[in-house]
C-alpha atoms as a PDB file:
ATOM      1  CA  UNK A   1      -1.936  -4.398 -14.763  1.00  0.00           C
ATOM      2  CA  UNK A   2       1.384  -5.670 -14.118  1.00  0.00           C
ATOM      3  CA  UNK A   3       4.983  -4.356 -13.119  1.00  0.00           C
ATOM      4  CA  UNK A   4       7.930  -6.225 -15.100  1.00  0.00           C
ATOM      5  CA  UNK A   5      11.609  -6.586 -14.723  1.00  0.00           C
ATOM      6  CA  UNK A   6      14.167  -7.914 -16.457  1.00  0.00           C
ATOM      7  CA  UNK A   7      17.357  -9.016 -14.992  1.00  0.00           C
ATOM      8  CA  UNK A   8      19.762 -11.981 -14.955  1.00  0.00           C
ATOM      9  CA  UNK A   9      17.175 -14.148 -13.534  1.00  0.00           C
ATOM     10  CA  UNK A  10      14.849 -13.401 -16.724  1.00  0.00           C
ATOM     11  CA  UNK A  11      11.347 -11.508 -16.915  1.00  0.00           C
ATOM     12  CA  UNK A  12       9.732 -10.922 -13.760  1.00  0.00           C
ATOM     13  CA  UNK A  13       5.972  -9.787 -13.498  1.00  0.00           C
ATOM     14  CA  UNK A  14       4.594  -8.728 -10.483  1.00  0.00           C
ATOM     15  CA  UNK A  15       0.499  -7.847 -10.227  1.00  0.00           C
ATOM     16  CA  UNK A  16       0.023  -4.480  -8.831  1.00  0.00           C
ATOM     17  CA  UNK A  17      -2.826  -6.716  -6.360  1.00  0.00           C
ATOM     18  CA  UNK A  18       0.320  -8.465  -5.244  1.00  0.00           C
ATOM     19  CA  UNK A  19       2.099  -5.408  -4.380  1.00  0.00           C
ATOM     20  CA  UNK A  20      -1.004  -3.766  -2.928  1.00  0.00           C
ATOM     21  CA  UNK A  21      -1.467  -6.332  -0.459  1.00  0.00           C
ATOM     22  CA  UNK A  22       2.047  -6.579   0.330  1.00  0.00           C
ATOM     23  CA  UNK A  23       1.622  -2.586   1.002  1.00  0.00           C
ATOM     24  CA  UNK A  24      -1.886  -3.513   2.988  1.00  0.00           C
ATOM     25  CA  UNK A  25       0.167  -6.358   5.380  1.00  0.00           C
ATOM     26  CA  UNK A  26       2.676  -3.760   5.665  1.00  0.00           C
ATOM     27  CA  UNK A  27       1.100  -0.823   6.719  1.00  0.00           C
ATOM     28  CA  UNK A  28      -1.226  -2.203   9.509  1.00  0.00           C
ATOM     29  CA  UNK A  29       1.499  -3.713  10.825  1.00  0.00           C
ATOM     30  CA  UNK A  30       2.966  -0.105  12.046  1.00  0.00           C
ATOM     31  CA  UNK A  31       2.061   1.210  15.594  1.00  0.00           C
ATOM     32  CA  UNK A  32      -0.364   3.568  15.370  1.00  0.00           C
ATOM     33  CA  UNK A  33      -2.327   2.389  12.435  1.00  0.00           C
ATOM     34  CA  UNK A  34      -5.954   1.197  12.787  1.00  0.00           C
ATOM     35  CA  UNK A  35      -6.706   0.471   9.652  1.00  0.00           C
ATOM     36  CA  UNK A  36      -6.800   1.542   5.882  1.00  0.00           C
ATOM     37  CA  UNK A  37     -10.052   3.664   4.859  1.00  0.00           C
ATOM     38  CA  UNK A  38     -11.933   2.964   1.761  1.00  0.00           C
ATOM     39  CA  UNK A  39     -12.578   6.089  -0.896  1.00  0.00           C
ATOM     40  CA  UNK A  40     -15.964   5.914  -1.319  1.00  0.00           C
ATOM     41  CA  UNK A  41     -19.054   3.877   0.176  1.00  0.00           C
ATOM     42  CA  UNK A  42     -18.866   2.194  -3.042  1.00  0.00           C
ATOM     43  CA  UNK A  43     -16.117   0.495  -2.998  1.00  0.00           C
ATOM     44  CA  UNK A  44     -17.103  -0.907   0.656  1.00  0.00           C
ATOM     45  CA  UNK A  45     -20.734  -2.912  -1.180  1.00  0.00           C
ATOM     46  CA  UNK A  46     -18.319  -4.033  -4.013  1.00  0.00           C
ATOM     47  CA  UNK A  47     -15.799  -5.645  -2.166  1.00  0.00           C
ATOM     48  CA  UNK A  48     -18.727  -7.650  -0.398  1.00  0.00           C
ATOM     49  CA  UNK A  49     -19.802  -9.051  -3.449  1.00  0.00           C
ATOM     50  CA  UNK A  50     -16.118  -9.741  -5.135  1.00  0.00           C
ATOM     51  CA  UNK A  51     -14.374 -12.416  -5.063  1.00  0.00           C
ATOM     52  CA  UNK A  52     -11.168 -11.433  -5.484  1.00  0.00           C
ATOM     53  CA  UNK A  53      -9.772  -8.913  -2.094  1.00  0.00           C
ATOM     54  CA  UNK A  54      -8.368  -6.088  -3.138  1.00  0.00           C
ATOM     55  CA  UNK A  55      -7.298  -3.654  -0.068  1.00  0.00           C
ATOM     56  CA  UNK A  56      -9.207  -0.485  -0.100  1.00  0.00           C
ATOM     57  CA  UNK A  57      -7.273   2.992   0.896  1.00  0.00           C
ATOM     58  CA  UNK A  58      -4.115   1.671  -1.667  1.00  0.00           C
ATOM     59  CA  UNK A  59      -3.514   3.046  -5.197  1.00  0.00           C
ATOM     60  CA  UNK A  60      -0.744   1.621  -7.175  1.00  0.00           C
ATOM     61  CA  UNK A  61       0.803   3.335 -10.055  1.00  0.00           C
ATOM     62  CA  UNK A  62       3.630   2.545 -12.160  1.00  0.00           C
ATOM     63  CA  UNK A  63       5.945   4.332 -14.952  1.00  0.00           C
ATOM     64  CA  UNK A  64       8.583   1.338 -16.470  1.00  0.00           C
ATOM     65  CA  UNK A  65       9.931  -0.538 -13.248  1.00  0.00           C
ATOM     66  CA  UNK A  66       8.867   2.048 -10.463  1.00  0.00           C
ATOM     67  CA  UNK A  67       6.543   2.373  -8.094  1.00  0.00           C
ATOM     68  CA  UNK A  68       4.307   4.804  -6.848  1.00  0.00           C
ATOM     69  CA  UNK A  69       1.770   3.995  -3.826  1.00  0.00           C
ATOM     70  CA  UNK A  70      -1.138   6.199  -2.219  1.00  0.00           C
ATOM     71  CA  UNK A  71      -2.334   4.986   0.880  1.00  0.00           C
ATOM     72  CA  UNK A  72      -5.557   5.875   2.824  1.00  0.00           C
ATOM     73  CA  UNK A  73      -5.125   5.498   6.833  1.00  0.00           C
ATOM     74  CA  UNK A  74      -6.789   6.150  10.229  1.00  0.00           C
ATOM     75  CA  UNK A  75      -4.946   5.902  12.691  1.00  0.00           C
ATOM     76  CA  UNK A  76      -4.697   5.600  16.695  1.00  0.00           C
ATOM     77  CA  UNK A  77      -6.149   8.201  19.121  1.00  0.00           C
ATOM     78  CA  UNK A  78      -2.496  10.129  20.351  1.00  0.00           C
ATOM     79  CA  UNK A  79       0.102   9.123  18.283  1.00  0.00           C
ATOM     80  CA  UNK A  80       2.329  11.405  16.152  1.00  0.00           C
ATOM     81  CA  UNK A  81       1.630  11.709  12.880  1.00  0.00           C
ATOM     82  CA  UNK A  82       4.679  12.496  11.557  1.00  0.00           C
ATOM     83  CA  UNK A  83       6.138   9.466  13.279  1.00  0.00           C
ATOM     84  CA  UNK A  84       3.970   6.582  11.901  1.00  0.00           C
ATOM     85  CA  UNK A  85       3.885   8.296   8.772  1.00  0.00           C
ATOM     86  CA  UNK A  86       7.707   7.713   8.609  1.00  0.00           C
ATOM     87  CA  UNK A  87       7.354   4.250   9.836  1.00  0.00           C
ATOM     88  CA  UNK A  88       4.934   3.247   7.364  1.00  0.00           C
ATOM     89  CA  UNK A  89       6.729   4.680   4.649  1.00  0.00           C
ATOM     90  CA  UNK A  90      10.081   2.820   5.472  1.00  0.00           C
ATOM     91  CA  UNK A  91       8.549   0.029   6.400  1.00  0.00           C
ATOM     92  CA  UNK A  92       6.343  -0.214   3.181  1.00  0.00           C
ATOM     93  CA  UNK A  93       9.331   1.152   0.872  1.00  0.00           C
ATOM     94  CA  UNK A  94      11.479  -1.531   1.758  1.00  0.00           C
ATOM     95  CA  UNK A  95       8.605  -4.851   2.025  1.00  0.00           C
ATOM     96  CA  UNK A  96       7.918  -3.866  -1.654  1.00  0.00           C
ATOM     97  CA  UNK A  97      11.405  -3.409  -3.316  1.00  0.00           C
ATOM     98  CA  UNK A  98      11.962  -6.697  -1.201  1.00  0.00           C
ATOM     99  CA  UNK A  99       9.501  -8.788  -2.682  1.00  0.00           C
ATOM    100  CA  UNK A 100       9.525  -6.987  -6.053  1.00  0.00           C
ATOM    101  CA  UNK A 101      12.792  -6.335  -6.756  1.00  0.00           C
ATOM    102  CA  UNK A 102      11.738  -2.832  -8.156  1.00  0.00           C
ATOM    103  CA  UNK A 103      12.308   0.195  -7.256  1.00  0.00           C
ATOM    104  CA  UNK A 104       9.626   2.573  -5.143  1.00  0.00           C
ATOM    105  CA  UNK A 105       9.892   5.673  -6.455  1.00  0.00           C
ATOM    106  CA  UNK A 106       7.062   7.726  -3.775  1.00  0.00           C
ATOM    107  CA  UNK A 107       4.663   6.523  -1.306  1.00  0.00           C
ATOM    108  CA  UNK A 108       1.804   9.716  -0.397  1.00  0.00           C
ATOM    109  CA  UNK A 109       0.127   9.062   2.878  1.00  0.00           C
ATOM    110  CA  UNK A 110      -2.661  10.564   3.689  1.00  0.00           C
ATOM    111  CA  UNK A 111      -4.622  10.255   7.441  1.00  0.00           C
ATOM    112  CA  UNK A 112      -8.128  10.709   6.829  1.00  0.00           C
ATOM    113  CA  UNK A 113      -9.258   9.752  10.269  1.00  0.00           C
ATOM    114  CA  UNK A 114      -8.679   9.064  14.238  1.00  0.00           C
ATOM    115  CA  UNK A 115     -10.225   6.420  15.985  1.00  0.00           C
ATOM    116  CA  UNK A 116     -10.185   6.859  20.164  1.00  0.00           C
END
């Protein structure tokens, strides 16, 4: 699936793998986040044998030219969570409409873990 635009510049298509990993760099990039967890134990023995990465913990959706992003994190032992949780969504909001040039219309976070 793809996200498309159309401004002066012409068509624009972005791959919503593109933005994913855009979201992936992104998000561990924020204090406080240890990494992005995976949904199921599944998806952790098919991305061994794929060949193509695709960050695990991030679900793109999108309706016309906006985005909507789920993301999956653990994060760090004593940190607030309403704190990163903020960071990582303005961080993420603004990488994405950035390098898309669409909008972001939500971004859900949800911690499913602590690592010490």
């Amino acid at each position: 699936m793809s996200v498309t635009t159309v401004n002066s510049y012409g068509k624009i298509s972005v791959t919503e793998n593109s933005i994913a990993l855009i979201v992936a760099h992104s998000t561990l990039d924020v204090y406080g986040v240890v990494d992005l967890a995976g949904n199921k134990f599944s998806d952790s023995v098919r991305d061994l044998f794929k060949k193509a990465y695709k960050p695990r913990g991030i679900k793109i959706s999108t309706i016309s030219d906006r985005i909507n992003i789920d993301l999956d994190i653990i994060l760090k032992y004593g940190v607030s969570i309403n704190a990163v949780a903020e960071s990582v969504r303005r961080v993420v909001k603004y990488n994405v409409e950035q390098f898309s040039g669409m909008l972001v219309d939500s971004i859900n976070i949800n911690v499913v873990g602590v690592k010490v």
